[in-house]
PDB file of N, CA and C in Angstrom:
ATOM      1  N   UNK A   1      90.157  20.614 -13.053  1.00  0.00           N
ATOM      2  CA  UNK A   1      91.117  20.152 -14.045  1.00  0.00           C
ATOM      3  C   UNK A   1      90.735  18.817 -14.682  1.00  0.00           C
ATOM      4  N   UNK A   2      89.829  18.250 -13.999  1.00  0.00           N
ATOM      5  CA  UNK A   2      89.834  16.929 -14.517  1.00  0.00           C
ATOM      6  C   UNK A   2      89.036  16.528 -15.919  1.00  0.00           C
ATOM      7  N   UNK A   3      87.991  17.560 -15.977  1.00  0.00           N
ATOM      8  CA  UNK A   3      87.196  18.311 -17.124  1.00  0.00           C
ATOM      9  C   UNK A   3      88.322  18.438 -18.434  1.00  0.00           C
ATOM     10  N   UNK A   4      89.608  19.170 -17.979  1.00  0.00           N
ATOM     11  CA  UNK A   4      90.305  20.053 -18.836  1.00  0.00           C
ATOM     12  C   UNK A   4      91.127  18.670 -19.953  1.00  0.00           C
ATOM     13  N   UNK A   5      91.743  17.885 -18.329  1.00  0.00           N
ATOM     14  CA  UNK A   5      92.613  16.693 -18.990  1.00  0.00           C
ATOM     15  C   UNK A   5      91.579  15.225 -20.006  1.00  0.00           C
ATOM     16  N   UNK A   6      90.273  15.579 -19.832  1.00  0.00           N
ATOM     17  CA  UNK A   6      89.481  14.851 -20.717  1.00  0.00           C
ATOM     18  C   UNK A   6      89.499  15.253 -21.763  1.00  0.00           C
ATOM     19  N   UNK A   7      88.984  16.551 -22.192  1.00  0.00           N
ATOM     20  CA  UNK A   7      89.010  16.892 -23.156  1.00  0.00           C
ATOM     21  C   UNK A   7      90.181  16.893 -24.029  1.00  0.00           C
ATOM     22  N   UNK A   8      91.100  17.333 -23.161  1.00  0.00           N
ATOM     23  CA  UNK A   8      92.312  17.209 -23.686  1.00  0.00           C
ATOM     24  C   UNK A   8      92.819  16.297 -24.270  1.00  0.00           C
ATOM     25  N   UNK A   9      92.984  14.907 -23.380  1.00  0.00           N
ATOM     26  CA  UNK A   9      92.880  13.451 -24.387  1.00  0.00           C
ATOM     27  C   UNK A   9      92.318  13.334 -25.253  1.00  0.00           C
ATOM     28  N   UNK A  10      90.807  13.508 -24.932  1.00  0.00           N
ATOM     29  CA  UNK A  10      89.918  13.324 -26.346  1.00  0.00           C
ATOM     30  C   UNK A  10      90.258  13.770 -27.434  1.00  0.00           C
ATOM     31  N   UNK A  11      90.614  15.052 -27.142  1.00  0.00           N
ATOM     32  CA  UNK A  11      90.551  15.708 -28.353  1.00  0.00           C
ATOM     33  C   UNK A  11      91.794  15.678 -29.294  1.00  0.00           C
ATOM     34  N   UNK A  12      93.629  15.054 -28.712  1.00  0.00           N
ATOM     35  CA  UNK A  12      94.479  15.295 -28.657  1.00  0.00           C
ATOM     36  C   UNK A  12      94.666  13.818 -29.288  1.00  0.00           C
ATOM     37  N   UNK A  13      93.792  12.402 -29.282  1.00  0.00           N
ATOM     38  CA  UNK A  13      93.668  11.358 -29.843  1.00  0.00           C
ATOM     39  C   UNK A  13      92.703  10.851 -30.854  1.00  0.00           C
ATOM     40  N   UNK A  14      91.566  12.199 -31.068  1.00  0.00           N
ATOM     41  CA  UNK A  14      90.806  11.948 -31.886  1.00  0.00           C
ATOM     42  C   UNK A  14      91.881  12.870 -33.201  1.00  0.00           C
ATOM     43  N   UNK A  15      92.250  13.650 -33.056  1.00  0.00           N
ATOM     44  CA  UNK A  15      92.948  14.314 -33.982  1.00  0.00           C
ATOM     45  C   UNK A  15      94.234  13.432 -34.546  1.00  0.00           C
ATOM     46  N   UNK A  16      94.678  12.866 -33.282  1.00  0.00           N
ATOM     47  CA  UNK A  16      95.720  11.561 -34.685  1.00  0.00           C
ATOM     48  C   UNK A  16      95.436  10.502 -35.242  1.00  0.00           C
ATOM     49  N   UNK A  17      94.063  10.156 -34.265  1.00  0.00           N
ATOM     50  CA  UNK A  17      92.987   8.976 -35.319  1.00  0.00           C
ATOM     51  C   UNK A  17      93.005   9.365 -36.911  1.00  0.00           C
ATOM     52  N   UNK A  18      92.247  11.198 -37.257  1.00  0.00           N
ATOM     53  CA  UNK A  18      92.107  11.585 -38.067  1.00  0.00           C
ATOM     54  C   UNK A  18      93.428  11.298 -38.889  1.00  0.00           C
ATOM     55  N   UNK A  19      94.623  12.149 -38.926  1.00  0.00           N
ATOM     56  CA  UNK A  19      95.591  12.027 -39.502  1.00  0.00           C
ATOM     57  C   UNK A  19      95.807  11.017 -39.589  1.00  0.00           C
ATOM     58  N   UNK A  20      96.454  10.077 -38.985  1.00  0.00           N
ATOM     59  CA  UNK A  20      96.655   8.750 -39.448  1.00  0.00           C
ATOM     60  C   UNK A  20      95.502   8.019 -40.699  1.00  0.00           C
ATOM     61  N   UNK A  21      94.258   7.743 -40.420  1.00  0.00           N
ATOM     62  CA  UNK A  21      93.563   7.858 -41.269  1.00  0.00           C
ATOM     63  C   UNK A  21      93.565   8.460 -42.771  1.00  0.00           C
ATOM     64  N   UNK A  22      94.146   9.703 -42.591  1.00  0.00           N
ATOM     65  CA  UNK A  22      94.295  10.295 -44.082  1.00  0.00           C
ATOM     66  C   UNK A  22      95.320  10.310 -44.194  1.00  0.00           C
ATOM     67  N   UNK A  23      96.453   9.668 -43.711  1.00  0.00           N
ATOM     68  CA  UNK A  23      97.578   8.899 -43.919  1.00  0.00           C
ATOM     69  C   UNK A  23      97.646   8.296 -45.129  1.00  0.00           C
ATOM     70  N   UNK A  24      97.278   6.981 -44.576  1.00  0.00           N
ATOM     71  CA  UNK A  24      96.542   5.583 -45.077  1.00  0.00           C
ATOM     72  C   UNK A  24      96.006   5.779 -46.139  1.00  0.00           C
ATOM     73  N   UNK A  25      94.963   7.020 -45.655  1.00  0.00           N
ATOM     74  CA  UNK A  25      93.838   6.833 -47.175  1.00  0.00           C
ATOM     75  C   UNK A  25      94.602   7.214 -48.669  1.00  0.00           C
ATOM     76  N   UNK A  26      95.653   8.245 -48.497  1.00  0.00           N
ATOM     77  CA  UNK A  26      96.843   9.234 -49.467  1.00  0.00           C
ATOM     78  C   UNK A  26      97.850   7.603 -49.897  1.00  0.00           C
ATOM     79  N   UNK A  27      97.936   6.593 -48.796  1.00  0.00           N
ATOM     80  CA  UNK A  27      98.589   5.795 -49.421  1.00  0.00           C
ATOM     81  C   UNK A  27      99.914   5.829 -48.861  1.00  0.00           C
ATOM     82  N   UNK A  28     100.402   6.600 -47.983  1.00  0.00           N
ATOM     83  CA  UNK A  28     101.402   6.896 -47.149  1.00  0.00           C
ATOM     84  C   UNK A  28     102.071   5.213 -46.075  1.00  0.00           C
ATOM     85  N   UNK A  29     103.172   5.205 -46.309  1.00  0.00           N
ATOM     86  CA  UNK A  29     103.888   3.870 -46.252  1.00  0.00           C
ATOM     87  C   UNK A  29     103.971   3.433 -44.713  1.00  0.00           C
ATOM     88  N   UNK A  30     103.938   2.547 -44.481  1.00  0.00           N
ATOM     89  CA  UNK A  30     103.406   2.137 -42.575  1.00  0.00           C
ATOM     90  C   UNK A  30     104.901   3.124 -42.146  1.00  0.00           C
ATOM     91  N   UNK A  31     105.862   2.729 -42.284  1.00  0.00           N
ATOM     92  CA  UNK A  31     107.334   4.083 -41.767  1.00  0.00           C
ATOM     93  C   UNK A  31     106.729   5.257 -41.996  1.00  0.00           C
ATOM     94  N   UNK A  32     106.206   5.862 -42.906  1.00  0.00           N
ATOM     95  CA  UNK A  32     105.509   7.588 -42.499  1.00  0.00           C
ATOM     96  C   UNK A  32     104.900   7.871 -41.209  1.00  0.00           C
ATOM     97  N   UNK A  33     103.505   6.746 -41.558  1.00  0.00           N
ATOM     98  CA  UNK A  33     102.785   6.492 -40.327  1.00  0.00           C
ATOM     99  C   UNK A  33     103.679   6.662 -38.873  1.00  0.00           C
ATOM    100  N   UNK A  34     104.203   5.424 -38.906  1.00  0.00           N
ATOM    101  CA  UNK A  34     104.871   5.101 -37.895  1.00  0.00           C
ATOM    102  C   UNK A  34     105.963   6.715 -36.792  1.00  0.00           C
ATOM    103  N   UNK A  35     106.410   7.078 -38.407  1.00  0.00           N
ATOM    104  CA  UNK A  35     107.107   8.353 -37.772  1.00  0.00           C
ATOM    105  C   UNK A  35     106.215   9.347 -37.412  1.00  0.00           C
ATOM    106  N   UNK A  36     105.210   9.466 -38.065  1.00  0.00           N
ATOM    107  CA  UNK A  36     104.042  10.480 -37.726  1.00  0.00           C
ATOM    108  C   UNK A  36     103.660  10.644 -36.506  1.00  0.00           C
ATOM    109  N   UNK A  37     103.170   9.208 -35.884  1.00  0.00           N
ATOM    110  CA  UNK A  37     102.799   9.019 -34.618  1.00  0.00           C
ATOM    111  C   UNK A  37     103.778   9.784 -33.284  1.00  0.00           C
ATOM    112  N   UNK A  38     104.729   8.989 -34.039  1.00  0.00           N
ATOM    113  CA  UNK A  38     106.161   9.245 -33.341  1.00  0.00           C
ATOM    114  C   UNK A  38     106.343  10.505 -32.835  1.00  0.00           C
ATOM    115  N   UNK A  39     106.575  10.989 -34.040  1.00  0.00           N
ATOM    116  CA  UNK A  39     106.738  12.845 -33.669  1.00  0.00           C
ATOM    117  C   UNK A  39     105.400  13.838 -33.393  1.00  0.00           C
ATOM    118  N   UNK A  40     104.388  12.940 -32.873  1.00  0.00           N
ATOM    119  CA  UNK A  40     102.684  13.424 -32.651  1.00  0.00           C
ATOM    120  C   UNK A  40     102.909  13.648 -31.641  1.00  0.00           C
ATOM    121  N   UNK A  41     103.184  12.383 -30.811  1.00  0.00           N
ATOM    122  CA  UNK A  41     103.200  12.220 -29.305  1.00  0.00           C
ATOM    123  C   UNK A  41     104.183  12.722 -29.035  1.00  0.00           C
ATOM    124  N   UNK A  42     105.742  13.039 -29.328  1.00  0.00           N
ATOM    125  CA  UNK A  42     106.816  13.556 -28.686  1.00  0.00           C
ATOM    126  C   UNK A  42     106.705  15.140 -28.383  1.00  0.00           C
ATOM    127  N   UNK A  43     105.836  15.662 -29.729  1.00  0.00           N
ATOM    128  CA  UNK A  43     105.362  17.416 -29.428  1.00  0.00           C
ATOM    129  C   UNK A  43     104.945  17.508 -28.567  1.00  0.00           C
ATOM    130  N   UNK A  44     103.302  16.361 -28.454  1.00  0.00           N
ATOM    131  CA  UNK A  44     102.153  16.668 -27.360  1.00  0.00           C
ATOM    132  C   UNK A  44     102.750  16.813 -25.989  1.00  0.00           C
ATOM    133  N   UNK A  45     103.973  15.212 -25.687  1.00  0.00           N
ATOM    134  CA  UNK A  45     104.318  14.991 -24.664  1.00  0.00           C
ATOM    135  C   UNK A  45     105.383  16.707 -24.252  1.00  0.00           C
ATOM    136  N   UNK A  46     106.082  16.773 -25.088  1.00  0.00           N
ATOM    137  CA  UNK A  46     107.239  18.497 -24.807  1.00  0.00           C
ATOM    138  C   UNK A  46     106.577  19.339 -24.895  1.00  0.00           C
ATOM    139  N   UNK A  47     105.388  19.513 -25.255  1.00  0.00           N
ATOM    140  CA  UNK A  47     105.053  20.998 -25.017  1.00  0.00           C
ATOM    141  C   UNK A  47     103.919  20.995 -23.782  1.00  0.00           C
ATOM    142  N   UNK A  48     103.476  19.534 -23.473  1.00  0.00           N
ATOM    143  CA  UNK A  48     102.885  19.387 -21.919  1.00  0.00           C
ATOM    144  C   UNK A  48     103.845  20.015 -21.124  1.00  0.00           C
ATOM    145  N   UNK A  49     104.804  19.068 -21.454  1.00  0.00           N
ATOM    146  CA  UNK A  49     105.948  19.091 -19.692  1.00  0.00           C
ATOM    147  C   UNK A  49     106.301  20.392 -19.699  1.00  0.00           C
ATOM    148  N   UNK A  50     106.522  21.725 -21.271  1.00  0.00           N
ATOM    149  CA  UNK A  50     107.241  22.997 -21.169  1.00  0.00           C
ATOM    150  C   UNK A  50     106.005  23.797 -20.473  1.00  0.00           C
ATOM    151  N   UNK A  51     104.566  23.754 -20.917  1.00  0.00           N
ATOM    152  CA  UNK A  51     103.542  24.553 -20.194  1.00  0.00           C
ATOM    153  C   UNK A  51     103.052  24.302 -18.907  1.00  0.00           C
ATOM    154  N   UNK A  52     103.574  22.906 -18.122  1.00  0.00           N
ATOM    155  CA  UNK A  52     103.386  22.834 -17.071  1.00  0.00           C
ATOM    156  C   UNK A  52     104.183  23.485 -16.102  1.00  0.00           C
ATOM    157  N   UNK A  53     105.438  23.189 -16.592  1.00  0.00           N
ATOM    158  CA  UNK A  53     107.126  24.010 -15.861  1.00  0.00           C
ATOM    159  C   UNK A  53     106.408  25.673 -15.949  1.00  0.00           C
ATOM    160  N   UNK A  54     106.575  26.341 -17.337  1.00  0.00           N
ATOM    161  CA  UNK A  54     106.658  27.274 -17.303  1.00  0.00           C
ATOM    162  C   UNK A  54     105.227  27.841 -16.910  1.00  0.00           C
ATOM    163  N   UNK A  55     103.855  27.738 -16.791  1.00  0.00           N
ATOM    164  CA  UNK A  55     102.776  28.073 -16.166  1.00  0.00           C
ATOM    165  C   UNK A  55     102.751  27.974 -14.712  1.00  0.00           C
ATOM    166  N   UNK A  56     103.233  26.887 -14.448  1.00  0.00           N
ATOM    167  CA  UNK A  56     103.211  27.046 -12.480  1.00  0.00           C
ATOM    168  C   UNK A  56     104.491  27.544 -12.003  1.00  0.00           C
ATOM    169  N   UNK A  57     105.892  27.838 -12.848  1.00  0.00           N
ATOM    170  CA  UNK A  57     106.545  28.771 -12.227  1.00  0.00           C
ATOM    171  C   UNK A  57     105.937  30.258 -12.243  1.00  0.00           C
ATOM    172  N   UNK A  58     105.553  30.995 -13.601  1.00  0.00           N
ATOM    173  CA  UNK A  58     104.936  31.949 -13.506  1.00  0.00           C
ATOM    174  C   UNK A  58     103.704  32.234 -12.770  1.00  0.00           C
ATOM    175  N   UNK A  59     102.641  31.876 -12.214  1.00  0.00           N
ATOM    176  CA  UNK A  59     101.761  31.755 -10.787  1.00  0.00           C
ATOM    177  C   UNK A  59     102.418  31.532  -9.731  1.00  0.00           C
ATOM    178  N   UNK A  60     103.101  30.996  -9.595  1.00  0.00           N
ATOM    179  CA  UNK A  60     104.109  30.881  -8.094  1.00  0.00           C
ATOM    180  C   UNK A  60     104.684  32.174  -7.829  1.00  0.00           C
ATOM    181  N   UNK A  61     105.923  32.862  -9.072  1.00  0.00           N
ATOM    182  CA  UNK A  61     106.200  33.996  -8.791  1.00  0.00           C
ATOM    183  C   UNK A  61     105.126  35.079  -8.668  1.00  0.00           C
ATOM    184  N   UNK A  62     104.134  35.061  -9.510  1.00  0.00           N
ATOM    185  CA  UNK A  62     103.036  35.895  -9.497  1.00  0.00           C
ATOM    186  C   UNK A  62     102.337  36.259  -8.135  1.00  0.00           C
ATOM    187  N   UNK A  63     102.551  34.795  -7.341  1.00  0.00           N
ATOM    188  CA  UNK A  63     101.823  34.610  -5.936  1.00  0.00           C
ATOM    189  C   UNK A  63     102.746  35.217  -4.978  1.00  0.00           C
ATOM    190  N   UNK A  64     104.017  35.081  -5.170  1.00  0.00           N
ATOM    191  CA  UNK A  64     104.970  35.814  -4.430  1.00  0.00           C
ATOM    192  C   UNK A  64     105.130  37.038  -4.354  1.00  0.00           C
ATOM    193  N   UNK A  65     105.078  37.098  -5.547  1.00  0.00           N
ATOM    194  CA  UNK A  65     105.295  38.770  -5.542  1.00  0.00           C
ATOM    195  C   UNK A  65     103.818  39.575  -4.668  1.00  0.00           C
ATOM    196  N   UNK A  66     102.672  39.296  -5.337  1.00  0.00           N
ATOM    197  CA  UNK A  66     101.424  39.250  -4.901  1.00  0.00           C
ATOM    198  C   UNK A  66     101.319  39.683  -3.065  1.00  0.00           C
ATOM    199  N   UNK A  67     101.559  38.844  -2.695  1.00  0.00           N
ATOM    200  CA  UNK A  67     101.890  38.868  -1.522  1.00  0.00           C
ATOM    201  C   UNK A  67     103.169  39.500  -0.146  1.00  0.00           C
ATOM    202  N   UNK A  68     104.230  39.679  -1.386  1.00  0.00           N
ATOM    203  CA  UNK A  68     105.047  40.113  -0.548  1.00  0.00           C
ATOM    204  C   UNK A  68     104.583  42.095  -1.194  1.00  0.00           C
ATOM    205  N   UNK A  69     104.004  42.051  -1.681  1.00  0.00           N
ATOM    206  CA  UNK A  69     103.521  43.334  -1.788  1.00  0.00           C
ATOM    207  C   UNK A  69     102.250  43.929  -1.489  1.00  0.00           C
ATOM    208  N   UNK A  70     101.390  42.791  -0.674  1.00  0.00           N
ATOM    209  CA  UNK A  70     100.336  43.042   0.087  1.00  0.00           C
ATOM    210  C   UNK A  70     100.987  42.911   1.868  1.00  0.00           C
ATOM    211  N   UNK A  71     102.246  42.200   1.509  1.00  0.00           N
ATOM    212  CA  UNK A  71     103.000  42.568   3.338  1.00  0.00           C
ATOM    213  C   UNK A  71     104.071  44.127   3.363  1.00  0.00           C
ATOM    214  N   UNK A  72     104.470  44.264   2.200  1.00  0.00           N
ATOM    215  CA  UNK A  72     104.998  45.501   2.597  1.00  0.00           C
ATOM    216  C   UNK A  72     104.261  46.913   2.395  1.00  0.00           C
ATOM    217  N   UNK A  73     103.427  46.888   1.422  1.00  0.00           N
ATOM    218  CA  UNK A  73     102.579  48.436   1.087  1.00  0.00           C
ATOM    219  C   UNK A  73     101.551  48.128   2.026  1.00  0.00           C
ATOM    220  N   UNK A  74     101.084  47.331   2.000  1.00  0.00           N
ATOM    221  CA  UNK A  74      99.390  47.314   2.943  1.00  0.00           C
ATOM    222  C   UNK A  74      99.883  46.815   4.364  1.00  0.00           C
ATOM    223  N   UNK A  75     100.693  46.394   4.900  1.00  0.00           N
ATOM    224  CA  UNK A  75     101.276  46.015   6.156  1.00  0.00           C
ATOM    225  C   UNK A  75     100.558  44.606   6.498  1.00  0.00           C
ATOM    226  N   UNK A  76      99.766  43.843   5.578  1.00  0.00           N
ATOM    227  CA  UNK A  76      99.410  42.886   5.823  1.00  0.00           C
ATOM    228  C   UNK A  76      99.933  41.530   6.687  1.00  0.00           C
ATOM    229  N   UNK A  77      99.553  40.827   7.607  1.00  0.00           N
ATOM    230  CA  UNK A  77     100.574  39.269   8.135  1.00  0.00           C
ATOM    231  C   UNK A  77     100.033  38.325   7.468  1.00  0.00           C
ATOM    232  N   UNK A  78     100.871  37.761   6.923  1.00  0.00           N
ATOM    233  CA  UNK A  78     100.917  36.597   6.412  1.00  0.00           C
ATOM    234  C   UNK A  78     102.542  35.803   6.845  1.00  0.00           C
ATOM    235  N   UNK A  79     101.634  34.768   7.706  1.00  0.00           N
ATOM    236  CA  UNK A  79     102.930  33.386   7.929  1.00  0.00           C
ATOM    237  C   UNK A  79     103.531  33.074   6.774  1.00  0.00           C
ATOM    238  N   UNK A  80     104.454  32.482   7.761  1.00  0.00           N
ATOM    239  CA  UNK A  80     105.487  31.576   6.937  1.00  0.00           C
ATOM    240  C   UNK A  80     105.029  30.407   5.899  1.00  0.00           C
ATOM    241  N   UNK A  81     103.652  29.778   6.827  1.00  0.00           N
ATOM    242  CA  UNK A  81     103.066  28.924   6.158  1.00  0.00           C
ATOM    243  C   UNK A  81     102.050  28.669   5.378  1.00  0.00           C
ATOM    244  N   UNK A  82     101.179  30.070   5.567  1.00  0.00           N
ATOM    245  CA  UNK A  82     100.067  30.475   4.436  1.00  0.00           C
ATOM    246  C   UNK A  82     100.704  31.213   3.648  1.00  0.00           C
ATOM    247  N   UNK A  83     101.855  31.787   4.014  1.00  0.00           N
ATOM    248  CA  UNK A  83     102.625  32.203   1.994  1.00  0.00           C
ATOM    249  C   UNK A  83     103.290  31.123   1.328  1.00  0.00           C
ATOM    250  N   UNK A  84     103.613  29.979   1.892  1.00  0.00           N
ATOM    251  CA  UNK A  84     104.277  29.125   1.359  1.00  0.00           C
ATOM    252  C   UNK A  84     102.706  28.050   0.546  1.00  0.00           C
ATOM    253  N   UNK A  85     101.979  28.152   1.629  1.00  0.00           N
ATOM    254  CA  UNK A  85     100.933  27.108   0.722  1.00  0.00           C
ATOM    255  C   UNK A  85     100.373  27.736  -0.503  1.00  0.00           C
ATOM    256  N   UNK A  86     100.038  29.439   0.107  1.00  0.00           N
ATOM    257  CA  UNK A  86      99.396  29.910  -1.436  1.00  0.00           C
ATOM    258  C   UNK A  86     100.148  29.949  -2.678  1.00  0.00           C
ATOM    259  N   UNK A  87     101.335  30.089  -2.493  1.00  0.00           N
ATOM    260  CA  UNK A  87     102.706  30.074  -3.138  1.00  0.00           C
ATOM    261  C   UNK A  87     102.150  28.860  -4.298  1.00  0.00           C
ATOM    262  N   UNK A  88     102.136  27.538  -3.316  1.00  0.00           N
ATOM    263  CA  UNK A  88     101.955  26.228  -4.053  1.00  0.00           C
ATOM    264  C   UNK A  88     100.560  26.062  -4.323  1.00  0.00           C
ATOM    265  N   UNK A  89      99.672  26.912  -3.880  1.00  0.00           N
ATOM    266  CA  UNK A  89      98.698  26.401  -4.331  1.00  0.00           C
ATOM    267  C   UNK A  89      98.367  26.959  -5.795  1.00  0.00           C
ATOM    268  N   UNK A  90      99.010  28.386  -6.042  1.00  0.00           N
ATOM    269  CA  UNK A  90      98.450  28.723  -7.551  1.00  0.00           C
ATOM    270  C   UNK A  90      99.856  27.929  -8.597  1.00  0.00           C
ATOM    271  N   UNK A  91     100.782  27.732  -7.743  1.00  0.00           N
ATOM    272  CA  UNK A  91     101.585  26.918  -9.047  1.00  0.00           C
ATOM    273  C   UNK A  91     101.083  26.124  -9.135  1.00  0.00           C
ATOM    274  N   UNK A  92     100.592  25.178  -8.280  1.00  0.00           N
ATOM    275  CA  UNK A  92      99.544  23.576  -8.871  1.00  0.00           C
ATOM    276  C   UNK A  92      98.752  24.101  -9.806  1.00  0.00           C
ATOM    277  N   UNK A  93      97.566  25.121  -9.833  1.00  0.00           N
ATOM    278  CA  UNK A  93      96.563  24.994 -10.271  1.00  0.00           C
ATOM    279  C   UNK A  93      96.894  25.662 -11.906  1.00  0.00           C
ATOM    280  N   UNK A  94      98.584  26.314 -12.286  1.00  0.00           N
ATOM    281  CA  UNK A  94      98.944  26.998 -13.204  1.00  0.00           C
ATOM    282  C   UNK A  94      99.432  26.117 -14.220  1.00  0.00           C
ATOM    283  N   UNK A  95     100.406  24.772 -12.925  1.00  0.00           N
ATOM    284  CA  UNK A  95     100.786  24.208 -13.729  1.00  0.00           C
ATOM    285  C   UNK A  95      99.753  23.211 -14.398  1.00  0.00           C
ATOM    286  N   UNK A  96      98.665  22.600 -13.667  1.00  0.00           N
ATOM    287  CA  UNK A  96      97.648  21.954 -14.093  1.00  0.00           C
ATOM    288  C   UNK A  96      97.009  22.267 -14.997  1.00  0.00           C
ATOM    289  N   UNK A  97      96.519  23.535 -15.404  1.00  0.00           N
ATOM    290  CA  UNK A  97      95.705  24.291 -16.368  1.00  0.00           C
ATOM    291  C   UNK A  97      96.734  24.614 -18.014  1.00  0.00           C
ATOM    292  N   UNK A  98      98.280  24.934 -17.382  1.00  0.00           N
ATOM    293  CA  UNK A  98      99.172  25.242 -18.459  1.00  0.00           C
ATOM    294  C   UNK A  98      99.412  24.297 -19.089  1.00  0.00           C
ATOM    295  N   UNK A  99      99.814  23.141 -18.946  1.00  0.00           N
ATOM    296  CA  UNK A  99     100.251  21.676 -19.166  1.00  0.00           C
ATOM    297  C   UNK A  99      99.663  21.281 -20.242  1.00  0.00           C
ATOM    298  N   UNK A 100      98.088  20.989 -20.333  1.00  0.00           N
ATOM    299  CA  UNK A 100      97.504  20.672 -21.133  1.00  0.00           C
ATOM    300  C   UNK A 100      97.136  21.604 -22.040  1.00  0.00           C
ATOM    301  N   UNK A 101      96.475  22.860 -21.706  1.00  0.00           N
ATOM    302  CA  UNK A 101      96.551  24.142 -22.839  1.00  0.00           C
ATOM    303  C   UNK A 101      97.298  24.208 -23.316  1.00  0.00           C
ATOM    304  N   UNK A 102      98.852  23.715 -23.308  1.00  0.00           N
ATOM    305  CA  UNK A 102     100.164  23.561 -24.122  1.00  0.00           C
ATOM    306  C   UNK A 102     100.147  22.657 -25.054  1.00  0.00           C
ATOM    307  N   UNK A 103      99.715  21.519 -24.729  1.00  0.00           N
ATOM    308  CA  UNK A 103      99.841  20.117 -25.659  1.00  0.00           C
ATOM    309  C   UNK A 103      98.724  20.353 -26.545  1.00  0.00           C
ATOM    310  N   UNK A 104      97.349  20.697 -26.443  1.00  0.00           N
ATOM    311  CA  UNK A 104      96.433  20.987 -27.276  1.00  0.00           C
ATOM    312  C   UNK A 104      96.671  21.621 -27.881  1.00  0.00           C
ATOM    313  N   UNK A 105      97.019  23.258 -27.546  1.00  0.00           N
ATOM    314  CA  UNK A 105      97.112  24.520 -28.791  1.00  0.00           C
ATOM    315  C   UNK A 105      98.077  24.069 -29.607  1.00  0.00           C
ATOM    316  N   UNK A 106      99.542  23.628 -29.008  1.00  0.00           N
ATOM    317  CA  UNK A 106     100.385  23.153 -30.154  1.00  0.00           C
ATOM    318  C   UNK A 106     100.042  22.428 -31.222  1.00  0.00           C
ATOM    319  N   UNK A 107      99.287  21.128 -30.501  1.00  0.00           N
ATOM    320  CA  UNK A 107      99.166  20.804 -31.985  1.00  0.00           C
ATOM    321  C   UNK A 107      97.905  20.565 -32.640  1.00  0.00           C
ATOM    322  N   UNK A 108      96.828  21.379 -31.773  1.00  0.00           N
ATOM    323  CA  UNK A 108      95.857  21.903 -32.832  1.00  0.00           C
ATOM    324  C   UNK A 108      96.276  23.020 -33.748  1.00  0.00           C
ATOM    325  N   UNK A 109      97.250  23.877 -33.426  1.00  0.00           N
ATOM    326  CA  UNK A 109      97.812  24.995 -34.076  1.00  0.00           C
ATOM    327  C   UNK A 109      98.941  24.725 -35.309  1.00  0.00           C
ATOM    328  N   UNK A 110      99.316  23.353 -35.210  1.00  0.00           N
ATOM    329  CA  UNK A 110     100.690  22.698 -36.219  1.00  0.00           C
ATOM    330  C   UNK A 110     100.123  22.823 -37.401  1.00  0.00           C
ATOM    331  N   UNK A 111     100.654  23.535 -38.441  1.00  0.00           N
ATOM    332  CA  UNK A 111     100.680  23.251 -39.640  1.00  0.00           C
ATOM    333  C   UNK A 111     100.730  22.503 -40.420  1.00  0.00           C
ATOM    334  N   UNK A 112      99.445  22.093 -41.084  1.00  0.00           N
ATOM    335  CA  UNK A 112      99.509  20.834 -42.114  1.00  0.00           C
ATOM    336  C   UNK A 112     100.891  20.892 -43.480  1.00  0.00           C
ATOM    337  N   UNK A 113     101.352  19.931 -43.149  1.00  0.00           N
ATOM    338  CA  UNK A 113     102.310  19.673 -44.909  1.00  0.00           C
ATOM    339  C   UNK A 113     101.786  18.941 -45.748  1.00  0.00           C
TER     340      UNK A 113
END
């Protein structure tokens, strides 16, 4: 992940360098700017926190289910405590991976006005 959240910055601050920049250059009034920024970072930041929530709940249930259907059709054992860690271990790694694939696609994907 740590790969993922670099790029992610990079790429997520070189892109409002840009805009801002052709802000400025159009002649656009420091309050545009200012709101621009504003509502840059408030997307990036809400659609982090919504793809992190909603990516590591969906792997968690995924892992649950996963498992409680490799203990009842296949008769498999699995503890209390290796279903609970794998449980958490693919929501970490869902929510880690979702989080930032959220904040990037959004607003590499936002529509210019």
């Amino acid at each position: 992940p740590d790969g993922l959240f670099e790029w992610g910055t990079e790429y997520l601050g070189a892109r409002l360098f840009r805009d801002v920049v052709g802000l400025r250059r159009v002649g656009a009034s420091e309050k545009a700017v200012t709101d621009y920024i504003r509502s840059y970072t408030t997307n990036a930041i809400s659609k982090f926190s919504g793809g992190f929530v909603t990516e590591g709940a969906t792997e968690g249930a995924n892992k649950t289910l996963q498992q409680l259907g490799d203990m009842f059709i296949f008769d498999d054992e699995i503890g209390g405590k290796e279903f609970f860690t794998n449980v958490i271990h693919d929501a970490g790694i869902g929510a880690l991976l979702g989080g930032p694939a959220a904040s990037v696609t959004s607003v590499a994907t936002k529509p210019k006005k």
